[in-house]
PDB file of N, CA and C in Angstrom:
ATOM      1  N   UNK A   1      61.363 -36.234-102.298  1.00  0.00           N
ATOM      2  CA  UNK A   1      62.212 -36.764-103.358  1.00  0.00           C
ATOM      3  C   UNK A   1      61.914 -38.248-103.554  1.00  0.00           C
ATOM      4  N   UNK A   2      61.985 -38.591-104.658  1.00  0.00           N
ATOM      5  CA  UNK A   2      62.002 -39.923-105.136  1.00  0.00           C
ATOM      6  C   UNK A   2      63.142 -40.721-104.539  1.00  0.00           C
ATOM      7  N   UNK A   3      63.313 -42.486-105.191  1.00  0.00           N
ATOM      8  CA  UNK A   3      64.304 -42.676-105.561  1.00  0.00           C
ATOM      9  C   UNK A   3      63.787 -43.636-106.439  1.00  0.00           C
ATOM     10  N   UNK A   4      64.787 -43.501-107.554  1.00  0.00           N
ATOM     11  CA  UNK A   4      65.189 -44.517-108.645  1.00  0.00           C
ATOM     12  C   UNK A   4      65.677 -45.356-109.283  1.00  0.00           C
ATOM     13  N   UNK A   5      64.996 -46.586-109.191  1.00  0.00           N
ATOM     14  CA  UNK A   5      65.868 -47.734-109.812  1.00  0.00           C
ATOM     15  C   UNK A   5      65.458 -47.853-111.095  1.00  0.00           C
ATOM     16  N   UNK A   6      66.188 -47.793-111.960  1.00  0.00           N
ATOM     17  CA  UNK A   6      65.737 -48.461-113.916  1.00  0.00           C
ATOM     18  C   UNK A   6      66.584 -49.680-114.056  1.00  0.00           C
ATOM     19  N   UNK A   7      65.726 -50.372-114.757  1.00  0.00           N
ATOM     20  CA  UNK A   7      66.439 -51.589-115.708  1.00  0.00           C
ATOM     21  C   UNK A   7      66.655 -51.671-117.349  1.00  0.00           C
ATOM     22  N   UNK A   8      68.010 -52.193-117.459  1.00  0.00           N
ATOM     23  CA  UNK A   8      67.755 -51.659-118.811  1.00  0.00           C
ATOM     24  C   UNK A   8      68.390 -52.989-119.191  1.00  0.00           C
ATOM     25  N   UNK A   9      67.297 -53.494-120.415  1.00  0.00           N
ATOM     26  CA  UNK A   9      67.813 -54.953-120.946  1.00  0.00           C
ATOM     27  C   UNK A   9      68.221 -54.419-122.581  1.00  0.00           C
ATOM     28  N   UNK A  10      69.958 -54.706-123.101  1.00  0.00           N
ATOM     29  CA  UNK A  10      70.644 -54.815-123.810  1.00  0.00           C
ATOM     30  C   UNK A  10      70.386 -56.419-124.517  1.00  0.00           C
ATOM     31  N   UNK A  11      69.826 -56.179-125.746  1.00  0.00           N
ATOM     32  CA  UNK A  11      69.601 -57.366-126.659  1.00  0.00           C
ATOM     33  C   UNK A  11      70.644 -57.491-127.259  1.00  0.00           C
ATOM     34  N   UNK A  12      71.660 -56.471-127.516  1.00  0.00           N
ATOM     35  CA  UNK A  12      72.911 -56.836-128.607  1.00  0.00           C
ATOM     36  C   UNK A  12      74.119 -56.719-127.867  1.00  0.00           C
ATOM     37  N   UNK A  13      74.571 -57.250-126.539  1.00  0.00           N
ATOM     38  CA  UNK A  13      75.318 -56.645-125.662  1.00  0.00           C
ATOM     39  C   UNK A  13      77.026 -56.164-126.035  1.00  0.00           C
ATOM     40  N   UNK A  14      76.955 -57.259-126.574  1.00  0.00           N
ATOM     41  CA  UNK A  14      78.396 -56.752-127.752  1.00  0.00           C
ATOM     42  C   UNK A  14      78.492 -55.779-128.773  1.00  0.00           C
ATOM     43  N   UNK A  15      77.707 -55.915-129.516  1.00  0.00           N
ATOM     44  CA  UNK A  15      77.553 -54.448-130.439  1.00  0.00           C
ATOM     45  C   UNK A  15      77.197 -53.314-129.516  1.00  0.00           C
ATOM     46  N   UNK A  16      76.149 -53.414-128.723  1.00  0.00           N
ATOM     47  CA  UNK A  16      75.899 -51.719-128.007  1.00  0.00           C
ATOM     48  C   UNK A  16      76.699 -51.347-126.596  1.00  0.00           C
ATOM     49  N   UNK A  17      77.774 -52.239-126.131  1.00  0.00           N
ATOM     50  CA  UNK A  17      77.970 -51.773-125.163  1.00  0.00           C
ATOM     51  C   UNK A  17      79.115 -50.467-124.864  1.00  0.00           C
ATOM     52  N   UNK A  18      79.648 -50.340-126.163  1.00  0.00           N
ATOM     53  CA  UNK A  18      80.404 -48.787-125.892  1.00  0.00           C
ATOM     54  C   UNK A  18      80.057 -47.919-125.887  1.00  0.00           C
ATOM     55  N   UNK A  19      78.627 -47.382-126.424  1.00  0.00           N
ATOM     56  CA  UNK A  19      78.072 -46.725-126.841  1.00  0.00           C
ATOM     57  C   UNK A  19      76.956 -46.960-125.423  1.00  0.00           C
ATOM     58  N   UNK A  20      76.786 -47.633-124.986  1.00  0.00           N
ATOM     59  CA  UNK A  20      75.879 -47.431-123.937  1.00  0.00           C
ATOM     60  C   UNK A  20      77.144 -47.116-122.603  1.00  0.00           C
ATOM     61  N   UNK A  21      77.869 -47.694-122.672  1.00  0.00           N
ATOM     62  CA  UNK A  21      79.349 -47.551-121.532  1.00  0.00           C
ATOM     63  C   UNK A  21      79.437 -45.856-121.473  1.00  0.00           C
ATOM     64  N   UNK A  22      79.706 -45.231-122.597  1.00  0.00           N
ATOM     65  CA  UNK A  22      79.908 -43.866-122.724  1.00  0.00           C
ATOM     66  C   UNK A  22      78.497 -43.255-122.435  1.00  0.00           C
ATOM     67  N   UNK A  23      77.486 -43.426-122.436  1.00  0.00           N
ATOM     68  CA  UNK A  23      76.107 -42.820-121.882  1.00  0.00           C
ATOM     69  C   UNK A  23      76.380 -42.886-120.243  1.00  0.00           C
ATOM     70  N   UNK A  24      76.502 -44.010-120.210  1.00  0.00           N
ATOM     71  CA  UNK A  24      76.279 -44.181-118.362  1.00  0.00           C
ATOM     72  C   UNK A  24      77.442 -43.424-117.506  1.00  0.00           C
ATOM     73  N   UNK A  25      78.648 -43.160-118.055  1.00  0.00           N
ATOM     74  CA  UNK A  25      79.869 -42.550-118.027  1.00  0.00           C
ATOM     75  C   UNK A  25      79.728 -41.374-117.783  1.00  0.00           C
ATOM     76  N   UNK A  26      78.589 -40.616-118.670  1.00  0.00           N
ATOM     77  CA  UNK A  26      78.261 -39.347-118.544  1.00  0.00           C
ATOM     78  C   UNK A  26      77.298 -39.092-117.525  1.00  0.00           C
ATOM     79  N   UNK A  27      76.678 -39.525-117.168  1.00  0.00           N
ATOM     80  CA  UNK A  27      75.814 -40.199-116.034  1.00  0.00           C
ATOM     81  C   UNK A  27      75.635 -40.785-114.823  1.00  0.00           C
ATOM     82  N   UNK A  28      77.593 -40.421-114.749  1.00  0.00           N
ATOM     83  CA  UNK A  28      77.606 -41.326-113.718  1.00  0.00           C
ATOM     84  C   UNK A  28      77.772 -40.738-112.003  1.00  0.00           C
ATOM     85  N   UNK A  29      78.032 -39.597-112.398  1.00  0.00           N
ATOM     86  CA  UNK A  29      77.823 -38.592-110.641  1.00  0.00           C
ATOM     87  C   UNK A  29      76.099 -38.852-110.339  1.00  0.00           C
ATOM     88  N   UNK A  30      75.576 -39.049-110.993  1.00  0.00           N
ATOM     89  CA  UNK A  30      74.015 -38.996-110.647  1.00  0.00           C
ATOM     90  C   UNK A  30      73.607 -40.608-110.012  1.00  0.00           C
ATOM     91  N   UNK A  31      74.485 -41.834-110.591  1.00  0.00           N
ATOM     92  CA  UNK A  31      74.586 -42.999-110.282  1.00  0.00           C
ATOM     93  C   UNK A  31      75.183 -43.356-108.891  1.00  0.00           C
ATOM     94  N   UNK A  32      74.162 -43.994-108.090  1.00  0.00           N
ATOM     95  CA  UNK A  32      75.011 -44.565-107.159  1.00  0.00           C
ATOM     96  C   UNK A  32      75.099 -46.083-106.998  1.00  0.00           C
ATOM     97  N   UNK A  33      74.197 -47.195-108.051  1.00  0.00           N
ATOM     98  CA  UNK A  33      74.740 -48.341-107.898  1.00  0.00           C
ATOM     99  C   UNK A  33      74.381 -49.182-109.138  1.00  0.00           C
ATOM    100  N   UNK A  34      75.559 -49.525-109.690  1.00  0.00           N
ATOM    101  CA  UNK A  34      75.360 -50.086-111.136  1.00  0.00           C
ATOM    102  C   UNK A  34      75.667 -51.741-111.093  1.00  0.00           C
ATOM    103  N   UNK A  35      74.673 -52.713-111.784  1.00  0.00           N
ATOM    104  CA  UNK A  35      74.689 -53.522-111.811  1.00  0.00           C
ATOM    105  C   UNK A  35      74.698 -54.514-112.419  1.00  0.00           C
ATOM    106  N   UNK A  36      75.659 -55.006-113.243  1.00  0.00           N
ATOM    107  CA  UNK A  36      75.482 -55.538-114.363  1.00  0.00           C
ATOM    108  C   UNK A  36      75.608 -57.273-114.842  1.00  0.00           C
ATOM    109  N   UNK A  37      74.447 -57.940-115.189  1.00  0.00           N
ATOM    110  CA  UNK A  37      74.145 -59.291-115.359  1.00  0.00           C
ATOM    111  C   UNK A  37      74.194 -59.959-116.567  1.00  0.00           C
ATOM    112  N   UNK A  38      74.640 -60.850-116.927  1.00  0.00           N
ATOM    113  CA  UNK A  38      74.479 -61.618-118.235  1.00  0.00           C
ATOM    114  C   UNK A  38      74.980 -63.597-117.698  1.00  0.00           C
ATOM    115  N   UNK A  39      74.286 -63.887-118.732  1.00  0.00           N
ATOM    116  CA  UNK A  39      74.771 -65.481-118.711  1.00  0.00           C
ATOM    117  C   UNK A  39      76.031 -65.538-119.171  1.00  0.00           C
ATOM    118  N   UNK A  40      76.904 -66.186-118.550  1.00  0.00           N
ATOM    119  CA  UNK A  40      78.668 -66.396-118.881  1.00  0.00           C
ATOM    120  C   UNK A  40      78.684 -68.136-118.449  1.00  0.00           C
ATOM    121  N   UNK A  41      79.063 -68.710-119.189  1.00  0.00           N
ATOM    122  CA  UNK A  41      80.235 -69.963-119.390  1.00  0.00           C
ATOM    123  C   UNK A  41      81.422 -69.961-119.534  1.00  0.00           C
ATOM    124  N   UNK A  42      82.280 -71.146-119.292  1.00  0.00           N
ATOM    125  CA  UNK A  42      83.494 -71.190-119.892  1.00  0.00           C
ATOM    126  C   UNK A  42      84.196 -70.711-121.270  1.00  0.00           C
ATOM    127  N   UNK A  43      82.781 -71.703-121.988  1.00  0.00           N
ATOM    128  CA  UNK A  43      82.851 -71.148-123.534  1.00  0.00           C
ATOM    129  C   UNK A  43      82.260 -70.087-124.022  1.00  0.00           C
ATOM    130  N   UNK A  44      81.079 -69.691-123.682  1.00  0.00           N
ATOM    131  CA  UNK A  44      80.446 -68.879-124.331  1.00  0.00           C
ATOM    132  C   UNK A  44      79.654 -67.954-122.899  1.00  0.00           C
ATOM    133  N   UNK A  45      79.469 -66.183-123.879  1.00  0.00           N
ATOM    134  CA  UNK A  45      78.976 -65.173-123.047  1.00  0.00           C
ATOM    135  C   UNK A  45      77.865 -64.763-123.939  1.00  0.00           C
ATOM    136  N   UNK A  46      76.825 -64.637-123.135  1.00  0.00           N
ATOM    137  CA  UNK A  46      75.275 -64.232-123.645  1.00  0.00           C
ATOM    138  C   UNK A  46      75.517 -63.103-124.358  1.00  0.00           C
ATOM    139  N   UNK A  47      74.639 -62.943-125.891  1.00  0.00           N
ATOM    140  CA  UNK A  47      74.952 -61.790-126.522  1.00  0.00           C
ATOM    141  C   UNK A  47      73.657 -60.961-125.390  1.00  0.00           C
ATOM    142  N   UNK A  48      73.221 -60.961-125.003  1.00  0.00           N
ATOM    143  CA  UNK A  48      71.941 -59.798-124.011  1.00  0.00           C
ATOM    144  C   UNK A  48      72.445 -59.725-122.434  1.00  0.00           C
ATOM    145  N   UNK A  49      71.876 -58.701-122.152  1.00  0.00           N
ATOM    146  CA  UNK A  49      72.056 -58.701-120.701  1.00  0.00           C
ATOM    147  C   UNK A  49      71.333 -57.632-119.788  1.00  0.00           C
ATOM    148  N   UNK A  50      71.092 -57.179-118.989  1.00  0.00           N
ATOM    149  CA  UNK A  50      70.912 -56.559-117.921  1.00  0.00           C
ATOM    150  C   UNK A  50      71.959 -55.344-117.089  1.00  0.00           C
ATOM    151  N   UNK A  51      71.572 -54.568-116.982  1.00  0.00           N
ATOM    152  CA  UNK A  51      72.048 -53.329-116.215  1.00  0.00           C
ATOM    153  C   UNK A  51      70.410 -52.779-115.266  1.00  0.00           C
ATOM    154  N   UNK A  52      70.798 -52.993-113.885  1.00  0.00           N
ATOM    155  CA  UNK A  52      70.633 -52.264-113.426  1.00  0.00           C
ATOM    156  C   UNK A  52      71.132 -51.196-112.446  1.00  0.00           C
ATOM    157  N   UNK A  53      70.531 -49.854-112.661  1.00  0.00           N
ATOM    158  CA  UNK A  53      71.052 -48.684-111.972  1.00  0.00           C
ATOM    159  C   UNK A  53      70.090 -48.133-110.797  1.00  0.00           C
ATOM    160  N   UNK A  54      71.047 -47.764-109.662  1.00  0.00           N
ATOM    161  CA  UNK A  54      69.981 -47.037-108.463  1.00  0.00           C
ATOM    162  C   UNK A  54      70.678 -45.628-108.579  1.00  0.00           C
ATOM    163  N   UNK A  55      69.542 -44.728-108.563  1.00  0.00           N
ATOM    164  CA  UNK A  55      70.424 -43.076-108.846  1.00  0.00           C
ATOM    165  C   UNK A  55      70.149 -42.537-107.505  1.00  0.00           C
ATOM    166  N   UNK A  56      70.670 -41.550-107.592  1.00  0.00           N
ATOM    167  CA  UNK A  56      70.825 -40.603-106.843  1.00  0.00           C
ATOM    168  C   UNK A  56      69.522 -39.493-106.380  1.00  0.00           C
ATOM    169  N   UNK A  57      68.882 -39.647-105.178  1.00  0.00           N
ATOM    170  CA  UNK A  57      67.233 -39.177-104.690  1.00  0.00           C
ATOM    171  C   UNK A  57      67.555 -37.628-105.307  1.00  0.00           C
ATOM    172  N   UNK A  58      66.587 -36.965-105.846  1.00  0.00           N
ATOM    173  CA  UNK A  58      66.382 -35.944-106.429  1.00  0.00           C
ATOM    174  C   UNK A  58      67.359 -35.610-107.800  1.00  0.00           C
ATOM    175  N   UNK A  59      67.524 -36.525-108.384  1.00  0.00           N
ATOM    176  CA  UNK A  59      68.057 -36.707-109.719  1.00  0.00           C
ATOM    177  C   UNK A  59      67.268 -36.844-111.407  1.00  0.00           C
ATOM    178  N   UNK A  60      66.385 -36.034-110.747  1.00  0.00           N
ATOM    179  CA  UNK A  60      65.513 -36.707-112.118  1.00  0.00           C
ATOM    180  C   UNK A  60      65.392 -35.752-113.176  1.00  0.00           C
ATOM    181  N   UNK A  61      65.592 -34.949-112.936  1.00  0.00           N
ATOM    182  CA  UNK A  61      66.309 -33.986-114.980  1.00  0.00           C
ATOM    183  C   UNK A  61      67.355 -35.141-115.222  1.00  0.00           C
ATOM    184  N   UNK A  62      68.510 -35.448-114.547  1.00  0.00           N
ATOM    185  CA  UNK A  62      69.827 -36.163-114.788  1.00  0.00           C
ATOM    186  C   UNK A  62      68.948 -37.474-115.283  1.00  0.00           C
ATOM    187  N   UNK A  63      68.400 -38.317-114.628  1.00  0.00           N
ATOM    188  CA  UNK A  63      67.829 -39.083-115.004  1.00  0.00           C
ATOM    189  C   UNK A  63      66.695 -39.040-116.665  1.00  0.00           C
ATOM    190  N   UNK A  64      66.215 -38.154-116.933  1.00  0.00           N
ATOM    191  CA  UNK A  64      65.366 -37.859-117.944  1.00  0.00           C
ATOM    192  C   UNK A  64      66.016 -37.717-119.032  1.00  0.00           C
ATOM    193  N   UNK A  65      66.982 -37.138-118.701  1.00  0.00           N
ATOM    194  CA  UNK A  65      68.135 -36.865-119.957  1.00  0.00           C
ATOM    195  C   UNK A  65      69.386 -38.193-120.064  1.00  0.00           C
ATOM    196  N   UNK A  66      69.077 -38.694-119.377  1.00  0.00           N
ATOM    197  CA  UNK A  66      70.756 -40.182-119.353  1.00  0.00           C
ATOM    198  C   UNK A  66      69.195 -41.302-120.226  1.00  0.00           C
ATOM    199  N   UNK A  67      67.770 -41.452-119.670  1.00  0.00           N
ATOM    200  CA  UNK A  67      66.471 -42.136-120.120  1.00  0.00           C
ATOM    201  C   UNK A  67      66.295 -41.856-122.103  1.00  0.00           C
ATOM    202  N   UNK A  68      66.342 -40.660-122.365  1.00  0.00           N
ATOM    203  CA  UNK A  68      66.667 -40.304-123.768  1.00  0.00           C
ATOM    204  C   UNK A  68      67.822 -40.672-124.195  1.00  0.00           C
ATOM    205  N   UNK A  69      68.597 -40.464-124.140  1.00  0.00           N
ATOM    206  CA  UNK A  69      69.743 -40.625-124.710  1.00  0.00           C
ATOM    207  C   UNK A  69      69.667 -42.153-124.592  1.00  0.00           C
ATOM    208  N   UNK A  70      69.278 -43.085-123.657  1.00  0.00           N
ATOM    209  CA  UNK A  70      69.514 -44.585-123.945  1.00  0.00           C
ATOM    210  C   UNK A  70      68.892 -44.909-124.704  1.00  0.00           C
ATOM    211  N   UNK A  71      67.575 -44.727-125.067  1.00  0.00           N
ATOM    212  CA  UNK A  71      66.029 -44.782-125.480  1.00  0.00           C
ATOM    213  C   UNK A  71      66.676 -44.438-127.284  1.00  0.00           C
ATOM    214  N   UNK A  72      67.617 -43.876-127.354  1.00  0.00           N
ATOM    215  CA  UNK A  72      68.279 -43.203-129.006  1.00  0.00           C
ATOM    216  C   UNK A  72      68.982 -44.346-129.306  1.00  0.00           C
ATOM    217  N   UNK A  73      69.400 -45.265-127.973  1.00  0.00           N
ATOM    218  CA  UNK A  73      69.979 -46.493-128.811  1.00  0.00           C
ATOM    219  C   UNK A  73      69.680 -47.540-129.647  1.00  0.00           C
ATOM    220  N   UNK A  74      68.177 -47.792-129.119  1.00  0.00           N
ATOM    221  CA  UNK A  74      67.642 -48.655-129.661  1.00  0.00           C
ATOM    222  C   UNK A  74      68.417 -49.886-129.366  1.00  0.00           C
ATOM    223  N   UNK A  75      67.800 -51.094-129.541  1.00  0.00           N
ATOM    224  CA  UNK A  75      67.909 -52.306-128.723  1.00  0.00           C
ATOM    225  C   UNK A  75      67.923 -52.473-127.777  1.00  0.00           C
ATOM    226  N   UNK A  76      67.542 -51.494-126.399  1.00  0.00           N
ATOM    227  CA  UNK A  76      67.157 -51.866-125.108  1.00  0.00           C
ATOM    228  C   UNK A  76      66.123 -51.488-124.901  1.00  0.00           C
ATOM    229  N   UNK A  77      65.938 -52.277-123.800  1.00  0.00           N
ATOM    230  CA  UNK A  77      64.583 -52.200-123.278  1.00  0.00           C
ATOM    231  C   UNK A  77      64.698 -51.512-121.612  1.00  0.00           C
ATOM    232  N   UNK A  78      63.971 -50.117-121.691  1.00  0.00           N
ATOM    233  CA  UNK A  78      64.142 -49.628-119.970  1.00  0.00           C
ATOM    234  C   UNK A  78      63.134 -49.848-119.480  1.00  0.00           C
ATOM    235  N   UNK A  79      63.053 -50.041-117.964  1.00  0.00           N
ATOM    236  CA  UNK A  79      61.868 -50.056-117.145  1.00  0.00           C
ATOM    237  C   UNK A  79      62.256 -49.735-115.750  1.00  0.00           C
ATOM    238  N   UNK A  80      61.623 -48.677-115.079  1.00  0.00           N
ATOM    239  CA  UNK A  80      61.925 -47.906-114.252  1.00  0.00           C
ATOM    240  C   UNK A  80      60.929 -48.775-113.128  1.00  0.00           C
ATOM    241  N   UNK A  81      61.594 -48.064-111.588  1.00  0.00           N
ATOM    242  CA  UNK A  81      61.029 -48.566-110.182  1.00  0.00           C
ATOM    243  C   UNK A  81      61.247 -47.486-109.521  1.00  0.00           C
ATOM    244  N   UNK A  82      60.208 -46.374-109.715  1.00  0.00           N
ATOM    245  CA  UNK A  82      59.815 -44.942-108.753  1.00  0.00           C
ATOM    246  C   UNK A  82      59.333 -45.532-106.980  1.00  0.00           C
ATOM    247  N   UNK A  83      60.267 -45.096-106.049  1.00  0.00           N
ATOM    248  CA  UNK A  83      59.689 -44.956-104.884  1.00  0.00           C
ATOM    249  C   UNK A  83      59.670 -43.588-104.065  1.00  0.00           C
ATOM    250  N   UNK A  84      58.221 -43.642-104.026  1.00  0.00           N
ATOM    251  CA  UNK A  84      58.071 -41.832-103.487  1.00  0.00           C
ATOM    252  C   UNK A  84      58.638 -41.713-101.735  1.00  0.00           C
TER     253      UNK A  84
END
């Protein structure tokens, strides 16, 4: 079995994040560590940001299918870290 880490960079983090919230939601028994980064100030919060996820070893239909469905959002960017 594998395991899997993806990164997924959100360019519009305010506009896509319910719509990505409800993906990962569905996704989320297969998830075991979610991580989520952006630049924050007092005044102001970065419209982009970062999620990364570590799944669950032998998860990868779950994974292939949560990878599409993000990939339909458009404005992120995924990039996966396979360790055999």
């Amino acid at each position: 079995m594998s395991k899997v880490i993806m990164g997924i960079q959100v360019k519009e983090r305010m506009q896509d994040a319910p719509k990505l919230q409800s993906i990962l939601s569905r996704y989320g028994c297969s998830i075991n560590t979610r991580l989520g980064l952006h630049m924050a100030t007092l005044d102001s919060c970065s419209p982009s940001g970062l999620i990364i996820l570590e799944f669950v070893e032998g998860a990868d239909e779950e994974i292939a299918k949560a990878e599409k469905e993000l990939n339909a959002l458009g404005g992120i960017v995924i990039k996966k870290m396979i360790f055999e």
